[in-house]
PDB file of N, CA and C in Angstrom:
ATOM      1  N   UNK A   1     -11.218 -33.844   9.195  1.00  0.00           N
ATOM      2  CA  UNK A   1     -10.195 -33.543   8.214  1.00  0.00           C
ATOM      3  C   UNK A   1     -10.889 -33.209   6.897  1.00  0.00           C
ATOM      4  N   UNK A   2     -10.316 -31.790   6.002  1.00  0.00           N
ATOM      5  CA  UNK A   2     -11.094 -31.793   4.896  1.00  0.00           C
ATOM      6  C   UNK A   2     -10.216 -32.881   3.754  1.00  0.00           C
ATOM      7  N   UNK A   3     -11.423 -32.641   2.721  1.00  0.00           N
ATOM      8  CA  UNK A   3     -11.241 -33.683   1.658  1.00  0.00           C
ATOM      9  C   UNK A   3     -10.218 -32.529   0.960  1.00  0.00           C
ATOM     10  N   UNK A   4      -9.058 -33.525   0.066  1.00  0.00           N
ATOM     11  CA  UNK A   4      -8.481 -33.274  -0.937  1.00  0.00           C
ATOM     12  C   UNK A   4      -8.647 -33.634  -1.940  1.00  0.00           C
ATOM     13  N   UNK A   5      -7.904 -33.124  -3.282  1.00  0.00           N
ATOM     14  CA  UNK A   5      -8.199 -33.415  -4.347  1.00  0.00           C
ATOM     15  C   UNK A   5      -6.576 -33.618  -5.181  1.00  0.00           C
ATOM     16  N   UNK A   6      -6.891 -34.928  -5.459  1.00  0.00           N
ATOM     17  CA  UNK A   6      -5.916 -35.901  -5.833  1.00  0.00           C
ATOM     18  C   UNK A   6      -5.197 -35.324  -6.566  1.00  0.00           C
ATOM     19  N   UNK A   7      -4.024 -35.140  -6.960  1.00  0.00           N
ATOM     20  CA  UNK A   7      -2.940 -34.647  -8.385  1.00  0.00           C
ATOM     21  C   UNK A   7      -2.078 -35.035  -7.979  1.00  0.00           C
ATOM     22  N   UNK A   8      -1.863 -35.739  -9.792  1.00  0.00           N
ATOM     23  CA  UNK A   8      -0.549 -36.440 -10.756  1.00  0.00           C
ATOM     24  C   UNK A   8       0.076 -35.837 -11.384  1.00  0.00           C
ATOM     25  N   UNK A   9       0.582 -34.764 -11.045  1.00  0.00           N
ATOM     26  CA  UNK A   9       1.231 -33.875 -12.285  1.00  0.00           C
ATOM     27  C   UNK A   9       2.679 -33.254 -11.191  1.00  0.00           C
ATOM     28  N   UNK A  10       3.759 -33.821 -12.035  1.00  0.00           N
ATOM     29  CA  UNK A  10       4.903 -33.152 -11.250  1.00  0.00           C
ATOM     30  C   UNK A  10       5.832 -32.947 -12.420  1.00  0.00           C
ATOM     31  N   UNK A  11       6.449 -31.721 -12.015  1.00  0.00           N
ATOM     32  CA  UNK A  11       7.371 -30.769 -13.536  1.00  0.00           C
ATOM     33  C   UNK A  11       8.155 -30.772 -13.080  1.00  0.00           C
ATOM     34  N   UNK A  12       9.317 -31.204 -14.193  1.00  0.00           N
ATOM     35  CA  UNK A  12      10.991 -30.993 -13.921  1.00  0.00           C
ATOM     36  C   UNK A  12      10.840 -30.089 -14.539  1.00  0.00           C
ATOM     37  N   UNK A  13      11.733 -29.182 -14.334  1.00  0.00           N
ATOM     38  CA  UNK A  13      12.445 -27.792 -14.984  1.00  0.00           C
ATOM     39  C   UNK A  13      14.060 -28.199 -16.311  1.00  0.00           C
ATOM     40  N   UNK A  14      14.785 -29.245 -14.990  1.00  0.00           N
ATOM     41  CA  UNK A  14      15.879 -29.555 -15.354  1.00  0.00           C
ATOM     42  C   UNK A  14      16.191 -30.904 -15.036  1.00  0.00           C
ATOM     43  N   UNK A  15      17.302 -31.894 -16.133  1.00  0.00           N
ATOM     44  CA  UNK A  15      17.538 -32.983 -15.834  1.00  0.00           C
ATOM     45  C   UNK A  15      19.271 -32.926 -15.840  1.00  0.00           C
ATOM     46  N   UNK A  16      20.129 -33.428 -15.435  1.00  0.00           N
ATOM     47  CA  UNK A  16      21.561 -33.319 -15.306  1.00  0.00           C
ATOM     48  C   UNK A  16      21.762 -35.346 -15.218  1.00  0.00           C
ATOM     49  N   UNK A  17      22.714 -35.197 -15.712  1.00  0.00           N
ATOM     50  CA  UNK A  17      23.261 -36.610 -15.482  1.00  0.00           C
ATOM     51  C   UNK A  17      24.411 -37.134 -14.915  1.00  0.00           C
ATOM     52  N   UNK A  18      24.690 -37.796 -13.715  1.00  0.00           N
ATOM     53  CA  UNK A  18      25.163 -37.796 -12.660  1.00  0.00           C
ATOM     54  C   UNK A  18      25.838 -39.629 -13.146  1.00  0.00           C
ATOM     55  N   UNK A  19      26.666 -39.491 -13.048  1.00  0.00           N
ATOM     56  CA  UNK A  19      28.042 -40.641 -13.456  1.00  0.00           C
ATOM     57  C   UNK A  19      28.023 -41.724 -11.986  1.00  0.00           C
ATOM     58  N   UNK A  20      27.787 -40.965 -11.132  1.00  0.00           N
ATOM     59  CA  UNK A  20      27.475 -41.885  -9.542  1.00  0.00           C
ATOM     60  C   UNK A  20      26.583 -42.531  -9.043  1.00  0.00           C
ATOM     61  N   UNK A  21      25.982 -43.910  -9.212  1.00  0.00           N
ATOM     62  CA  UNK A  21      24.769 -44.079  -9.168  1.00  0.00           C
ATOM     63  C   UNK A  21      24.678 -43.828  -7.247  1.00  0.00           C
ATOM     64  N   UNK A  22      25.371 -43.872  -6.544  1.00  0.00           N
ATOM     65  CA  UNK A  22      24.966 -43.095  -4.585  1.00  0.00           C
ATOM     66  C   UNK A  22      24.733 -42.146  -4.683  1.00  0.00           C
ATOM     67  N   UNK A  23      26.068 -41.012  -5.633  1.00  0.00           N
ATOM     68  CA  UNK A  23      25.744 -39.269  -5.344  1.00  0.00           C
ATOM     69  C   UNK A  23      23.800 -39.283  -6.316  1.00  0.00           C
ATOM     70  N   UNK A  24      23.695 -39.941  -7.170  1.00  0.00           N
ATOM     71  CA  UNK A  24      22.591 -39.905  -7.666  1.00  0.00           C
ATOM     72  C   UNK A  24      21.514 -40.052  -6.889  1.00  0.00           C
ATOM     73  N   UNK A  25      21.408 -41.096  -6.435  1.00  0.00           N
ATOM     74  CA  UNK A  25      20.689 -41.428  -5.185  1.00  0.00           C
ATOM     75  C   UNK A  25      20.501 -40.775  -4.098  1.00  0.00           C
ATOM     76  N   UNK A  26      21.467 -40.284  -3.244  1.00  0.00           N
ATOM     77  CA  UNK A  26      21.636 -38.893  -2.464  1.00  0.00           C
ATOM     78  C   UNK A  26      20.894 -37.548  -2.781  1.00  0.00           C
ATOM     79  N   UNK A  27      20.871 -37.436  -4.426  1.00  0.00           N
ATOM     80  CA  UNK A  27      20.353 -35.982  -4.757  1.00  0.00           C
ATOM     81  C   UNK A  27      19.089 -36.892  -4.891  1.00  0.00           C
ATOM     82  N   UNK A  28      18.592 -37.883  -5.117  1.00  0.00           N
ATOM     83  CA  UNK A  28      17.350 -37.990  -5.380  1.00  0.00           C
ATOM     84  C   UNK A  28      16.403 -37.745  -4.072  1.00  0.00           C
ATOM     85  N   UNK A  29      17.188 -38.367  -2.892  1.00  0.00           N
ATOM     86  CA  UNK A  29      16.947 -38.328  -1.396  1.00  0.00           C
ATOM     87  C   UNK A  29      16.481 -37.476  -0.835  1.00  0.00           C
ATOM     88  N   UNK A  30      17.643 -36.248  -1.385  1.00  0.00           N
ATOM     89  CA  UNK A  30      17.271 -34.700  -1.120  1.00  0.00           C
ATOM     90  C   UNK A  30      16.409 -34.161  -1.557  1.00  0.00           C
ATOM     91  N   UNK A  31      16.033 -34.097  -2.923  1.00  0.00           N
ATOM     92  CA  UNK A  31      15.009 -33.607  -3.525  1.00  0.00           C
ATOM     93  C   UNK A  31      13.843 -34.288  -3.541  1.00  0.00           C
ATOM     94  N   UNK A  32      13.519 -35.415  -2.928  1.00  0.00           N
ATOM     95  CA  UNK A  32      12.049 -35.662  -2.724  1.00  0.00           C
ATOM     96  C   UNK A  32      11.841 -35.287  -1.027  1.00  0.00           C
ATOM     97  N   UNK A  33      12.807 -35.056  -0.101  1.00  0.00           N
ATOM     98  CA  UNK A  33      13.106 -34.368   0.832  1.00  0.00           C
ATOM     99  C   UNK A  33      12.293 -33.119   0.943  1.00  0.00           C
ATOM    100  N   UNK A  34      12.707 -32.439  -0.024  1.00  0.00           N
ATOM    101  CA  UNK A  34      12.581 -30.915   0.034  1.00  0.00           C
ATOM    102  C   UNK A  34      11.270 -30.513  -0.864  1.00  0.00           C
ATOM    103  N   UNK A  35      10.320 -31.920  -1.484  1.00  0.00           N
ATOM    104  CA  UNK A  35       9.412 -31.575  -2.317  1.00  0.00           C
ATOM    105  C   UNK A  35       8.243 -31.826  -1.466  1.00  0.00           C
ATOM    106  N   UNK A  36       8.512 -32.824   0.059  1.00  0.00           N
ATOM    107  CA  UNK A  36       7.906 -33.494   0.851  1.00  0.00           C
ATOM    108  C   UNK A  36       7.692 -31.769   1.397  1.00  0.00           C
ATOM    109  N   UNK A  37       8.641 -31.318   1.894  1.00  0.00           N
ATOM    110  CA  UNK A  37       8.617 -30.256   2.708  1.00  0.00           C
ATOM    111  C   UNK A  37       7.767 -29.058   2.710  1.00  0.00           C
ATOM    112  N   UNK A  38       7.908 -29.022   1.448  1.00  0.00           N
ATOM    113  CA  UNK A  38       7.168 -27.846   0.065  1.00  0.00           C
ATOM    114  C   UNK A  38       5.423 -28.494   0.183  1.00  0.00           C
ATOM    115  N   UNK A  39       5.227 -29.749   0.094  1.00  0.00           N
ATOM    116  CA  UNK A  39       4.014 -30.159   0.373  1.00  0.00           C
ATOM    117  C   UNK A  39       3.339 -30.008   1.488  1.00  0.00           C
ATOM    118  N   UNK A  40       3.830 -30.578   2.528  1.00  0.00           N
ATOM    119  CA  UNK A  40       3.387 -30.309   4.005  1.00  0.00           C
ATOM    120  C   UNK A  40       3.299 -28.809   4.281  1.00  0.00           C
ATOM    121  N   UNK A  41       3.917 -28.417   3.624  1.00  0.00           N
ATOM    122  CA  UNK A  41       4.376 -26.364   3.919  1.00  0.00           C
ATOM    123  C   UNK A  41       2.512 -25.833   3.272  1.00  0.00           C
ATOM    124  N   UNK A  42       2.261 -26.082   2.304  1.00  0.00           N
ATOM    125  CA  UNK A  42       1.478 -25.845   1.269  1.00  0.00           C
ATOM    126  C   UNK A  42      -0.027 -26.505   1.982  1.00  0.00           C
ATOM    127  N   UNK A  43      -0.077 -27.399   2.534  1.00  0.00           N
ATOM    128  CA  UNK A  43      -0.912 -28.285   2.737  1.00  0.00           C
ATOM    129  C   UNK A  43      -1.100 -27.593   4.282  1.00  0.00           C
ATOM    130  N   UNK A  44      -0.624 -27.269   5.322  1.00  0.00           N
ATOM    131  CA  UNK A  44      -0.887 -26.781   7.035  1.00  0.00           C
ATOM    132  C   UNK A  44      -1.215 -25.311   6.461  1.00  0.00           C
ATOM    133  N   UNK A  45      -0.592 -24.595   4.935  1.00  0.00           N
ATOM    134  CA  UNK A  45      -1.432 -23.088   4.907  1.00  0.00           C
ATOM    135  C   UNK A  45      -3.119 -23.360   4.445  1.00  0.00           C
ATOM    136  N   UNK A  46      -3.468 -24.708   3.628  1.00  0.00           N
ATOM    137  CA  UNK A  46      -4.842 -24.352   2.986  1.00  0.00           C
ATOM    138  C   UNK A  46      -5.426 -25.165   4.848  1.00  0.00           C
ATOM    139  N   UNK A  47      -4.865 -26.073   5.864  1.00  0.00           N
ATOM    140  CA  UNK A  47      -5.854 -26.245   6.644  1.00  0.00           C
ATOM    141  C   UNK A  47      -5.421 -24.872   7.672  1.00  0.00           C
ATOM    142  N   UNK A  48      -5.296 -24.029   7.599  1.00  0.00           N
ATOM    143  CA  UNK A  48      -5.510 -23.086   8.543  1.00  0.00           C
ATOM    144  C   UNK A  48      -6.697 -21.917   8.008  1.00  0.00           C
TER     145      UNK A  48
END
């Protein structure tokens, strides 16, 4: 397995404020969901 190189740096664009602390929770669910996805996506193109 090759070596990686560690990074701490993650950018919001946008923040909204959500009155529901579940629906809040839910979008939080989703969007580390879809940031997981974006990673693994990113990560199987540099090992090929």
């Amino acid at each position: 397995m090759g070596k990686f190189k560690k990074v701490n740096d993650l950018s919001v664009n946008s923040v909204s404020y959500v009155n529901d602390p579940d629906a809040a929770r839910k979008w939080f669910d989703i969007i580390l969901e879809i940031l997981k996805e974006e990673f693994e996506k990113e990560a199987s193109k540099k090992m090929d």
